[in-house]
PDB file of N, CA and C in Angstrom:
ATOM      1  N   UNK A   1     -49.318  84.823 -35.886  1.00  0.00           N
ATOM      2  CA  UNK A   1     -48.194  85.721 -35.719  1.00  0.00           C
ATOM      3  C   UNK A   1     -48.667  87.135 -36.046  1.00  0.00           C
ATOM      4  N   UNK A   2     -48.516  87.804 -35.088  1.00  0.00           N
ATOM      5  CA  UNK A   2     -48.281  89.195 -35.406  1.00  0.00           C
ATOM      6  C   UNK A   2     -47.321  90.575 -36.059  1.00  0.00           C
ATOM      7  N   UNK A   3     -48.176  91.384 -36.555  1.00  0.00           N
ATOM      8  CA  UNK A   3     -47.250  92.396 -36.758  1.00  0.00           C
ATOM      9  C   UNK A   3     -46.708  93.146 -35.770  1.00  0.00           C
ATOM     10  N   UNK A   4     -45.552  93.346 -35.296  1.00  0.00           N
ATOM     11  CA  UNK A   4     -44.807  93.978 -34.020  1.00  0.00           C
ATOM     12  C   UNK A   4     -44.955  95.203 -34.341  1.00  0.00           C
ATOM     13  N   UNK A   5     -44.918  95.857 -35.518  1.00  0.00           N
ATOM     14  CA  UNK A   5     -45.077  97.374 -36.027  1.00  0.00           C
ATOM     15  C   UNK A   5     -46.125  97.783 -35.375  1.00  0.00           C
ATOM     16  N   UNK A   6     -47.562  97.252 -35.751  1.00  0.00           N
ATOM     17  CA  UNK A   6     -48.936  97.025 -35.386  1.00  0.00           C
ATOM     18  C   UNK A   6     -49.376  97.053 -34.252  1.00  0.00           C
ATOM     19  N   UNK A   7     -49.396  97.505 -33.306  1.00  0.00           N
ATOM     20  CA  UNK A   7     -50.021  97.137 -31.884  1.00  0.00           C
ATOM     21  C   UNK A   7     -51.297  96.720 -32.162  1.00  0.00           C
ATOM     22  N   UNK A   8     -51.360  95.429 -30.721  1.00  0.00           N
ATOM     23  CA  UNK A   8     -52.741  95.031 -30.888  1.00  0.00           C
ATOM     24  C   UNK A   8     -53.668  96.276 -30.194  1.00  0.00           C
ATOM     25  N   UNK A   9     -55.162  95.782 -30.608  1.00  0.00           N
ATOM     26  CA  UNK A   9     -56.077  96.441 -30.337  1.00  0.00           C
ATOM     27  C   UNK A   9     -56.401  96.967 -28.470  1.00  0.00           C
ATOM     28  N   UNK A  10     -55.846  98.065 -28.177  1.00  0.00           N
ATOM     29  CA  UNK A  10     -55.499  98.028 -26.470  1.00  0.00           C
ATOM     30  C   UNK A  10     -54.682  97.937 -26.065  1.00  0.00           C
ATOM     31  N   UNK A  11     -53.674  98.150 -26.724  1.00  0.00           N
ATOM     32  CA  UNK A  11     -51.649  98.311 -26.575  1.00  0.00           C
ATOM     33  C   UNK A  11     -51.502  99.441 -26.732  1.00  0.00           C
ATOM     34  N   UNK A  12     -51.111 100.007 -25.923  1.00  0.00           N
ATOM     35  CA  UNK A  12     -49.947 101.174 -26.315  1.00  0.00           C
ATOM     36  C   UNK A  12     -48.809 101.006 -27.530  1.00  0.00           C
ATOM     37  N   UNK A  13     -48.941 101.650 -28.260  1.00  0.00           N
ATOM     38  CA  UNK A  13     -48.032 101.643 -29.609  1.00  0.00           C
ATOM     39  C   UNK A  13     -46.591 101.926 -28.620  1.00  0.00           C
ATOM     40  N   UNK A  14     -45.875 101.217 -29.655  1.00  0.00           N
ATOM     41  CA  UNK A  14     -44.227 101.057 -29.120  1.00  0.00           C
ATOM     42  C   UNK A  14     -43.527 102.617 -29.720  1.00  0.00           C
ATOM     43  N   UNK A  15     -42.529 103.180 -29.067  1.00  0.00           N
ATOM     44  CA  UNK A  15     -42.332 104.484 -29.344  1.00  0.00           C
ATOM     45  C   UNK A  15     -41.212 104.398 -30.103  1.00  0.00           C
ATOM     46  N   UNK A  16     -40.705 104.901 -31.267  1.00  0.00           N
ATOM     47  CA  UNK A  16     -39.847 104.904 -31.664  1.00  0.00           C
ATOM     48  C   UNK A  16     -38.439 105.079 -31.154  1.00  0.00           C
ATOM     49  N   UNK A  17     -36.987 104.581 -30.877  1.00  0.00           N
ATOM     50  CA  UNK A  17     -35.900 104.788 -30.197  1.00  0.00           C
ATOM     51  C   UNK A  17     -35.044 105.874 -30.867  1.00  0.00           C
ATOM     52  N   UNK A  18     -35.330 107.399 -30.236  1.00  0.00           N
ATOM     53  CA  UNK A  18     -34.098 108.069 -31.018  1.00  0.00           C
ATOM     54  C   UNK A  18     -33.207 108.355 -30.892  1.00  0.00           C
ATOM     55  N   UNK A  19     -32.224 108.331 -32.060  1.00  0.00           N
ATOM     56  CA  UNK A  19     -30.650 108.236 -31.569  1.00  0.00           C
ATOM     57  C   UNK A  19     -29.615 108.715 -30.630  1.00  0.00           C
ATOM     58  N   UNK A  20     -30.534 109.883 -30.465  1.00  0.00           N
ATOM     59  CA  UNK A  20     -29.836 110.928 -29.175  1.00  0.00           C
ATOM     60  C   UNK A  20     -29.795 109.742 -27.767  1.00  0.00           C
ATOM     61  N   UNK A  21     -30.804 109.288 -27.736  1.00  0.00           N
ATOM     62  CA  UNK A  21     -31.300 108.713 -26.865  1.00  0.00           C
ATOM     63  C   UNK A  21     -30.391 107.112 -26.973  1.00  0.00           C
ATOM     64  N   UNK A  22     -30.297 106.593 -27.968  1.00  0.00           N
ATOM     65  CA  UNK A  22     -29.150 105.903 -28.108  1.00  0.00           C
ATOM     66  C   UNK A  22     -27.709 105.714 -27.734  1.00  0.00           C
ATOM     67  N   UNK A  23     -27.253 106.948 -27.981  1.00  0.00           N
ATOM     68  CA  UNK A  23     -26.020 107.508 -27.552  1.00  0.00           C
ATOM     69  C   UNK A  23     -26.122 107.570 -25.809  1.00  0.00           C
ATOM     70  N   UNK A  24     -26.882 108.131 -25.529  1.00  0.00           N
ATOM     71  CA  UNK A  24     -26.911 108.436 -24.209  1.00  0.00           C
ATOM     72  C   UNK A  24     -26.586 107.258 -23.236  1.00  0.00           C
ATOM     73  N   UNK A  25     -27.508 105.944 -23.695  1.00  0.00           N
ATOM     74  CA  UNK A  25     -27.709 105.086 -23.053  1.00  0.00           C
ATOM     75  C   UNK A  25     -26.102 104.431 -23.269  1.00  0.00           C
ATOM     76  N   UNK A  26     -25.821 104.346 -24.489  1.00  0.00           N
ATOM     77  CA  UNK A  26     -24.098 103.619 -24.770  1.00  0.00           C
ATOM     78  C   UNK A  26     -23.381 104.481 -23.815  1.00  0.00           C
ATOM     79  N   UNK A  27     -23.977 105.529 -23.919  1.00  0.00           N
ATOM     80  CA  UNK A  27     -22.263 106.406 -23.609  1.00  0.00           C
ATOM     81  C   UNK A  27     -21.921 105.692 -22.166  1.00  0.00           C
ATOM     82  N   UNK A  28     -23.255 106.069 -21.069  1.00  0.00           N
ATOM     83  CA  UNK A  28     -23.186 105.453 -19.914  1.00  0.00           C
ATOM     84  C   UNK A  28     -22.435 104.223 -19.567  1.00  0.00           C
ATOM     85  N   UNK A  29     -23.128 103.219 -20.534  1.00  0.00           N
ATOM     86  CA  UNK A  29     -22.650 101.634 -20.341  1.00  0.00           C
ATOM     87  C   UNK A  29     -21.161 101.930 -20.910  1.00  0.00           C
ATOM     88  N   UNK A  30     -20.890 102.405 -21.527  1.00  0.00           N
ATOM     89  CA  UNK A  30     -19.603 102.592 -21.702  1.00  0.00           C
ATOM     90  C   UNK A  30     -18.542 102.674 -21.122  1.00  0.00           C
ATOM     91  N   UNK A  31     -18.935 104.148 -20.937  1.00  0.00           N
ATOM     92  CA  UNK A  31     -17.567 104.973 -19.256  1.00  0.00           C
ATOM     93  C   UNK A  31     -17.959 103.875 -17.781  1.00  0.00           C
ATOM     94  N   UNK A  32     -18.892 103.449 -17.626  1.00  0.00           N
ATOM     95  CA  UNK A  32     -18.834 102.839 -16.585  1.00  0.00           C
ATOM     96  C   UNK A  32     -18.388 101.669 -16.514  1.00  0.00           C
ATOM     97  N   UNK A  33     -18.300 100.862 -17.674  1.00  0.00           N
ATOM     98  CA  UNK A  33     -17.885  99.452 -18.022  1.00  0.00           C
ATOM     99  C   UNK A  33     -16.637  99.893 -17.907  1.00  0.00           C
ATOM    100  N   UNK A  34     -16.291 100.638 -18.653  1.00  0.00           N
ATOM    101  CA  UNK A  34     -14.732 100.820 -18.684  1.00  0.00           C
ATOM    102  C   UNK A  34     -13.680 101.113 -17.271  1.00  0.00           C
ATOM    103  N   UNK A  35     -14.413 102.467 -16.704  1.00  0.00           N
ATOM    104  CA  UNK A  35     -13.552 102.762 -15.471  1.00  0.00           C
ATOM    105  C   UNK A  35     -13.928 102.180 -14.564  1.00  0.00           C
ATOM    106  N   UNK A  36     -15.301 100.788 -14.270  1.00  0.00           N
ATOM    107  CA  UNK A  36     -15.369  99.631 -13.440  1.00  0.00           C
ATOM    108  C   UNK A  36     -14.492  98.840 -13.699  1.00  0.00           C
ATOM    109  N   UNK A  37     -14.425  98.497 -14.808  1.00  0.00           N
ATOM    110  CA  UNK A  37     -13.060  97.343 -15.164  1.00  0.00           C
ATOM    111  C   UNK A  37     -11.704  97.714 -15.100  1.00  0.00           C
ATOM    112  N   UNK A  38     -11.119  99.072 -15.060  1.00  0.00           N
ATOM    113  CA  UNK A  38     -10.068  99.564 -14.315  1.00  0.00           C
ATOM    114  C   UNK A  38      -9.949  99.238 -13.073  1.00  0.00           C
ATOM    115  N   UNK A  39     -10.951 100.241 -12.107  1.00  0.00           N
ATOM    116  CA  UNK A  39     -10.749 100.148 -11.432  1.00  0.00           C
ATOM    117  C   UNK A  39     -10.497  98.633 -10.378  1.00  0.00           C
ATOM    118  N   UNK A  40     -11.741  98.018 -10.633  1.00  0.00           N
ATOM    119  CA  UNK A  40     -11.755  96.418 -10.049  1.00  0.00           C
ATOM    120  C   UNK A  40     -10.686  95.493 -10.647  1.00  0.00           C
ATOM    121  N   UNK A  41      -9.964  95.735 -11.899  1.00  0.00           N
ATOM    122  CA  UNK A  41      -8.469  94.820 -12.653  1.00  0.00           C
ATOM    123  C   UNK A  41      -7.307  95.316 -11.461  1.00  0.00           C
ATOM    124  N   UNK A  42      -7.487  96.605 -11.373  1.00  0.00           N
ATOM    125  CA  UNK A  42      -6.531  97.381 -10.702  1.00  0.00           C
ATOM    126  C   UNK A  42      -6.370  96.423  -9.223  1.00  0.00           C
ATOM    127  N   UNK A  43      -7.311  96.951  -8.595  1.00  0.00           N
ATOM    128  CA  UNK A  43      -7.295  96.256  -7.068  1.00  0.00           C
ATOM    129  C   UNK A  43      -7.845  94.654  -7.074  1.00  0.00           C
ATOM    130  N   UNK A  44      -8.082  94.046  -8.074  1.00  0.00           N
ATOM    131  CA  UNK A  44      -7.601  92.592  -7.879  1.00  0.00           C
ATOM    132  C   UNK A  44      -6.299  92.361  -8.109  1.00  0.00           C
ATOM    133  N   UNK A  45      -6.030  92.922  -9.453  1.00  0.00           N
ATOM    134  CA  UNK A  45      -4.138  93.145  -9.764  1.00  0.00           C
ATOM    135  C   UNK A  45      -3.360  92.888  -8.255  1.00  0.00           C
ATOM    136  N   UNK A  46      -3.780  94.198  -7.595  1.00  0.00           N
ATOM    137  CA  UNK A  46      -2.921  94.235  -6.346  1.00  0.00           C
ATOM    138  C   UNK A  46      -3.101  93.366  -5.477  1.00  0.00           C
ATOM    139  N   UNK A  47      -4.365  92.784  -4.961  1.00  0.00           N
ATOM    140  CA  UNK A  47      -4.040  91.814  -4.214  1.00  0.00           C
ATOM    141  C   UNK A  47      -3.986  90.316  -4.138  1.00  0.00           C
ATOM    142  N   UNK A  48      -3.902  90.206  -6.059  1.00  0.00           N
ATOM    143  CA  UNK A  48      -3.161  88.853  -5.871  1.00  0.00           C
ATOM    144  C   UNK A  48      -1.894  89.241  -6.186  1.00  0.00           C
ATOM    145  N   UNK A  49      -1.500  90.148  -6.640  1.00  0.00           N
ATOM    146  CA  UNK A  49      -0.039  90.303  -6.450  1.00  0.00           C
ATOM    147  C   UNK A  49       0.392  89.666  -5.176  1.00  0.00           C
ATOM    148  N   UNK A  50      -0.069  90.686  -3.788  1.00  0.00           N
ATOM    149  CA  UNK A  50       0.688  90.743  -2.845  1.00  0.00           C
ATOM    150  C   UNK A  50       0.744  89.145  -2.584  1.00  0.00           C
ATOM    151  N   UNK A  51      -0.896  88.773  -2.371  1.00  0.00           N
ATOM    152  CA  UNK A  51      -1.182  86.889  -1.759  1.00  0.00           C
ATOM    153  C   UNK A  51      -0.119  86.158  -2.622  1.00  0.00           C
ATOM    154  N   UNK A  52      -0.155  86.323  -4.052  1.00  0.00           N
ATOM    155  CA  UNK A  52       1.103  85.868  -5.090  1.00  0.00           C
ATOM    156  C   UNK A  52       2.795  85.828  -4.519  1.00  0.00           C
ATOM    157  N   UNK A  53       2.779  87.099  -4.118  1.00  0.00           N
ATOM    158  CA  UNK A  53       3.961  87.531  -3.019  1.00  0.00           C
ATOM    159  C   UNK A  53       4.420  86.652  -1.728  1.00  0.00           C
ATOM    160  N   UNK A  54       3.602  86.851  -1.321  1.00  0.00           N
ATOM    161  CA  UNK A  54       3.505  86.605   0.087  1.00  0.00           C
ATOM    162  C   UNK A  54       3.618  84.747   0.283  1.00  0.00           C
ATOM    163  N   UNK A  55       2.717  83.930  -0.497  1.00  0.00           N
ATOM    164  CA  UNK A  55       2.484  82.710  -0.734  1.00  0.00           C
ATOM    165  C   UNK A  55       3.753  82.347  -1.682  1.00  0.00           C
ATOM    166  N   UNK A  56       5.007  82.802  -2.501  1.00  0.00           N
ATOM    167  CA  UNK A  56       5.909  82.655  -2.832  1.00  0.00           C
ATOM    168  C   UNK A  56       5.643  82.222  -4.285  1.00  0.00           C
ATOM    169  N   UNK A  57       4.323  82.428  -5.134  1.00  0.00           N
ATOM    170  CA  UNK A  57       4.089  81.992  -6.185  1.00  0.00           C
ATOM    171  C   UNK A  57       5.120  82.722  -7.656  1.00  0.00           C
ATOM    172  N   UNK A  58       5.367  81.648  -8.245  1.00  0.00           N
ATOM    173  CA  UNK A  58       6.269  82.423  -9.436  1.00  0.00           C
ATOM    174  C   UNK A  58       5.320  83.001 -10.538  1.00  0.00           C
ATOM    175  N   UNK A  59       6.515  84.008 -11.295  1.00  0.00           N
ATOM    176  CA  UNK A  59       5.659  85.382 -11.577  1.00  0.00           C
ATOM    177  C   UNK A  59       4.487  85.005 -12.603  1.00  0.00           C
ATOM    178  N   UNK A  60       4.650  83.697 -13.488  1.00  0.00           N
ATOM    179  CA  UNK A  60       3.966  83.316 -14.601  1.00  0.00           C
ATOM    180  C   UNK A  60       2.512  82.759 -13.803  1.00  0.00           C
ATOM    181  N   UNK A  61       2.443  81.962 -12.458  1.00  0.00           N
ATOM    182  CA  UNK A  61       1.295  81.640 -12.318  1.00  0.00           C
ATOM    183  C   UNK A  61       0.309  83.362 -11.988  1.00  0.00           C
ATOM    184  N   UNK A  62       1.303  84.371 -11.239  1.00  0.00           N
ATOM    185  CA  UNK A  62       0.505  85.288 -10.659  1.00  0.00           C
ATOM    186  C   UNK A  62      -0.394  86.128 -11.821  1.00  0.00           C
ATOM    187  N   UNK A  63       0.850  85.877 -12.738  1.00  0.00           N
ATOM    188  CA  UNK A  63      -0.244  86.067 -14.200  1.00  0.00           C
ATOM    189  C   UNK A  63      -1.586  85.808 -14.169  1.00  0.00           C
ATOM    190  N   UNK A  64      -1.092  84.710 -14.374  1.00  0.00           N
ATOM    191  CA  UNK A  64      -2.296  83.652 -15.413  1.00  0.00           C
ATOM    192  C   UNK A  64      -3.496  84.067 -14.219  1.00  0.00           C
ATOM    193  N   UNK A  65      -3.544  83.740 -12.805  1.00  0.00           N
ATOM    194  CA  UNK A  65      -4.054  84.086 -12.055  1.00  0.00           C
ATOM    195  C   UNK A  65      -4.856  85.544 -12.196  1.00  0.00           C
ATOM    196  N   UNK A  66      -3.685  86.469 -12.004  1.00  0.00           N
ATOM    197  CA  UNK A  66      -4.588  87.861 -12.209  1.00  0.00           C
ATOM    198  C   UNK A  66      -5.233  88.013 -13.763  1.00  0.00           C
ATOM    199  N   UNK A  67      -4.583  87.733 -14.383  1.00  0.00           N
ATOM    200  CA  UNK A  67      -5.887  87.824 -15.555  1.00  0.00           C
ATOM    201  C   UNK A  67      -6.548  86.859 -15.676  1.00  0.00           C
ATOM    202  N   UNK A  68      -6.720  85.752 -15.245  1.00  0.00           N
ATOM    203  CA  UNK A  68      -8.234  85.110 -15.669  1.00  0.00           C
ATOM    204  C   UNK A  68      -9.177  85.733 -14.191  1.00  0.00           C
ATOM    205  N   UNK A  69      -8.580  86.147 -13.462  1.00  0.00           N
ATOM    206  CA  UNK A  69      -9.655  86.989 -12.603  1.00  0.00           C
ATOM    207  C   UNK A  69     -10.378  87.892 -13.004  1.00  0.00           C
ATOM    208  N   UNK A  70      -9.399  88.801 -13.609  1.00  0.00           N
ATOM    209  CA  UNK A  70      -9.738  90.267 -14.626  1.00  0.00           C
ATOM    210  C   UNK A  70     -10.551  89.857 -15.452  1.00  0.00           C
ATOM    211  N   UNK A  71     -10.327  88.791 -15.558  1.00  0.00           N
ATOM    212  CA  UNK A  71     -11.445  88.700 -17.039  1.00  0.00           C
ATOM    213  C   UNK A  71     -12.955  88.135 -16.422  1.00  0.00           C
ATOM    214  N   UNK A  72     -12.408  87.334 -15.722  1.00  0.00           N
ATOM    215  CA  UNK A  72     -14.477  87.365 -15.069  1.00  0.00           C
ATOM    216  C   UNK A  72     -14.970  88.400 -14.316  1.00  0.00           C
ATOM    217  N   UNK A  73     -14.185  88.841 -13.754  1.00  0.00           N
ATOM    218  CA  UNK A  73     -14.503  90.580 -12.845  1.00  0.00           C
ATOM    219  C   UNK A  73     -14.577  91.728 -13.786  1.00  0.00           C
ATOM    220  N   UNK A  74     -13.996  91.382 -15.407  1.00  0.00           N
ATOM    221  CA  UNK A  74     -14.759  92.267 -16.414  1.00  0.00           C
ATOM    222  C   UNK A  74     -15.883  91.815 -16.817  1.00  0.00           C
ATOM    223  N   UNK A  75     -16.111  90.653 -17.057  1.00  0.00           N
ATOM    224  CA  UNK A  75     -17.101  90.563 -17.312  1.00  0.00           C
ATOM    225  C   UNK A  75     -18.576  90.570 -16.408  1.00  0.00           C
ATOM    226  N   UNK A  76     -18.010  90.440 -15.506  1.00  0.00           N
ATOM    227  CA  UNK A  76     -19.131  90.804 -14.347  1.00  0.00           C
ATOM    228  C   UNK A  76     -19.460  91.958 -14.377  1.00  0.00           C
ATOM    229  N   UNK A  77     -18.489  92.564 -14.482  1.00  0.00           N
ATOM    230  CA  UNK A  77     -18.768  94.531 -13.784  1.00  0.00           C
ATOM    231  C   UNK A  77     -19.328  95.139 -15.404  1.00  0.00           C
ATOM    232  N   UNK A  78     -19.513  94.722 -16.585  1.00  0.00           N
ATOM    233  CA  UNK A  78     -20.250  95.109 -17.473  1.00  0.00           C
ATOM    234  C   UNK A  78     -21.376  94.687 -17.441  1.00  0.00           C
ATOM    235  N   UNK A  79     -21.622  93.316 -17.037  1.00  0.00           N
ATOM    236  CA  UNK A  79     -23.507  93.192 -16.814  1.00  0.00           C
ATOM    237  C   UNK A  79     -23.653  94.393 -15.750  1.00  0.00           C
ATOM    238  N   UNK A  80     -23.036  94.815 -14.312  1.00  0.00           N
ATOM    239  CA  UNK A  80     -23.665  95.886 -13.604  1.00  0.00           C
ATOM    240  C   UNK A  80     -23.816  96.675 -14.327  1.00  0.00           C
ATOM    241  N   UNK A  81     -23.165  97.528 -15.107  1.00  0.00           N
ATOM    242  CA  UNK A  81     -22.839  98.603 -15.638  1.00  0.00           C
ATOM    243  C   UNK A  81     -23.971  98.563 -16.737  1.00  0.00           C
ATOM    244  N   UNK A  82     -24.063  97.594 -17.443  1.00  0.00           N
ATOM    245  CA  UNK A  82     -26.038  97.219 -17.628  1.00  0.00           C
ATOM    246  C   UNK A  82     -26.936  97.524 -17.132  1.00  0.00           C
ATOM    247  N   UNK A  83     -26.902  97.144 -15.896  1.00  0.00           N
ATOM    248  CA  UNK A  83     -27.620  97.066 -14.861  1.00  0.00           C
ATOM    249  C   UNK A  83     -28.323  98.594 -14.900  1.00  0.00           C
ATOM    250  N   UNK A  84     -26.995  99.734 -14.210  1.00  0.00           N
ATOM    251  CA  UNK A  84     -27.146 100.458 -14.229  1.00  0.00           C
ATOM    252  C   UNK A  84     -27.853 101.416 -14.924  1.00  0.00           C
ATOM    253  N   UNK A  85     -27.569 101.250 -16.620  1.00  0.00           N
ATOM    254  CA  UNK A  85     -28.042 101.941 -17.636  1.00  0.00           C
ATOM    255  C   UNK A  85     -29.550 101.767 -17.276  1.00  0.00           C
ATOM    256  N   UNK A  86     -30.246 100.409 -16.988  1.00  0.00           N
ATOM    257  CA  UNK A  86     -31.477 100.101 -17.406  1.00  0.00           C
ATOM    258  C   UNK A  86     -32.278 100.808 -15.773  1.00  0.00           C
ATOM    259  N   UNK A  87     -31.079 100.937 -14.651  1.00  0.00           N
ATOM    260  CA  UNK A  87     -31.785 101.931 -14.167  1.00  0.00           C
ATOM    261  C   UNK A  87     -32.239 103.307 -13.995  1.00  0.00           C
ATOM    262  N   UNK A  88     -31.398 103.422 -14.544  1.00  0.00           N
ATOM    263  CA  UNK A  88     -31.248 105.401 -14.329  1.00  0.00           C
ATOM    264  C   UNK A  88     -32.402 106.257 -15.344  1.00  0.00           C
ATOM    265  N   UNK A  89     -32.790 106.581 -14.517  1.00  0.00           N
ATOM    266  CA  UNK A  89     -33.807 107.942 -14.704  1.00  0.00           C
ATOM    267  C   UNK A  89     -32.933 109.080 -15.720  1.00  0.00           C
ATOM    268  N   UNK A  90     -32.886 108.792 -17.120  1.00  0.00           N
ATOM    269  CA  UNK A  90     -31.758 109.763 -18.129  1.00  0.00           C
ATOM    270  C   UNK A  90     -32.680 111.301 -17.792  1.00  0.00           C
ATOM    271  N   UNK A  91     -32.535 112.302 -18.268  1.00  0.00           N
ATOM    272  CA  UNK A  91     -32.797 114.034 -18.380  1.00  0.00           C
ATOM    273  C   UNK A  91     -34.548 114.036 -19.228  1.00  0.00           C
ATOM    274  N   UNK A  92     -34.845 112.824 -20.328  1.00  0.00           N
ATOM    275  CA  UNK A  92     -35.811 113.136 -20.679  1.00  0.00           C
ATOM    276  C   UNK A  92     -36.340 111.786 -21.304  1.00  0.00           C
ATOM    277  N   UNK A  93     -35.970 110.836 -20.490  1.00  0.00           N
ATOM    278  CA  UNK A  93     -36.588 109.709 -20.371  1.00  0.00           C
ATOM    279  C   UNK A  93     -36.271 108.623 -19.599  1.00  0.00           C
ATOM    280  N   UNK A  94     -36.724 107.633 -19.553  1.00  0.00           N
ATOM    281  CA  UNK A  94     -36.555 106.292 -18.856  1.00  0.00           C
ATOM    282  C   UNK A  94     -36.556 105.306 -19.227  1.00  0.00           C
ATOM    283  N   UNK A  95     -36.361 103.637 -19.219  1.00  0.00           N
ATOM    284  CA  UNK A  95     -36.070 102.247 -19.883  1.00  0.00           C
ATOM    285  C   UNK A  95     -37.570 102.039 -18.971  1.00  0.00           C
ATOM    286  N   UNK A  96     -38.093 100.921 -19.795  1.00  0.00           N
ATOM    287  CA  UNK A  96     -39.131 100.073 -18.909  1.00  0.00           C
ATOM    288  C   UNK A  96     -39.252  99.030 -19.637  1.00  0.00           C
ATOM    289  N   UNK A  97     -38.800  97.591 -18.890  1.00  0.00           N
ATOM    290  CA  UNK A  97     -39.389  96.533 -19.124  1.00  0.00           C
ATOM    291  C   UNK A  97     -40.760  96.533 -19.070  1.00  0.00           C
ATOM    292  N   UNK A  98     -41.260  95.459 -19.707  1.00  0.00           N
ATOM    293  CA  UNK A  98     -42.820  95.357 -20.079  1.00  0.00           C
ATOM    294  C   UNK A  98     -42.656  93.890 -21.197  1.00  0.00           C
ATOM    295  N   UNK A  99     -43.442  93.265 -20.501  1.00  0.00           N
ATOM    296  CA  UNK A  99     -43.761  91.615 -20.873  1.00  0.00           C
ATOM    297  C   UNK A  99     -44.644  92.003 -22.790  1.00  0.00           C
ATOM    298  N   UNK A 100     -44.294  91.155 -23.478  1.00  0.00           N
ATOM    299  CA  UNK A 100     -44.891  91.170 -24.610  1.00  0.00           C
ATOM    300  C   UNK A 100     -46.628  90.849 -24.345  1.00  0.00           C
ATOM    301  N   UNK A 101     -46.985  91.197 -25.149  1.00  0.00           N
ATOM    302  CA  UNK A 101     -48.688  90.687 -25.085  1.00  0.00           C
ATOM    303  C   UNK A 101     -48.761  89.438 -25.290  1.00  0.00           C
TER     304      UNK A 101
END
């Protein structure tokens, strides 16, 4: 077992994460998690409303319906919103995967 502090001999030493840089990356996953999950609750909202409507379903199933949708279409649209963070090119740096030694 190794020391992770330690790089091995021919590693690039691991760079320290600073907080600015912390923030940055939350803030992103943040606002985007958030006004993705608006927006996509919103317009599933509406169209199981209407299909809810239209198909004559009573108001308690259209519920249960639209929110257990909302809730996997939140949880979906925050892994993108992941996604995203780990792509974006920030003002004075970048994310990079890289396999352990």
């Amino acid at each position: 077992m190794t020391d992770r502090a330690s790089p091995l001999p021919g590693q690039p030493s691991a760079v320290a994460v600073p907080w600015v840089s912390v923030v940055k990356i939350w803030w992103l996953m943040t606002w985007r998690a958030t006004l993705g999950s608006i927006l996509t609750g919103a317009i599933v909202g509406v169209i199981v409303g209407v299909i809810g409507l239209i198909s004559g379903w009573p108001a308690s199933t259209r519920t249960i319906v639209t929110l257990s949708l909302g809730a996997i279409i939140g949880v979906a649209w925050h892994v993108v919103a992941v996604r995203m963070a780990l792509d974006k090119r920030y003002s004075d740096f970048h994310l990079t995967i890289a396999p352990l030694p």
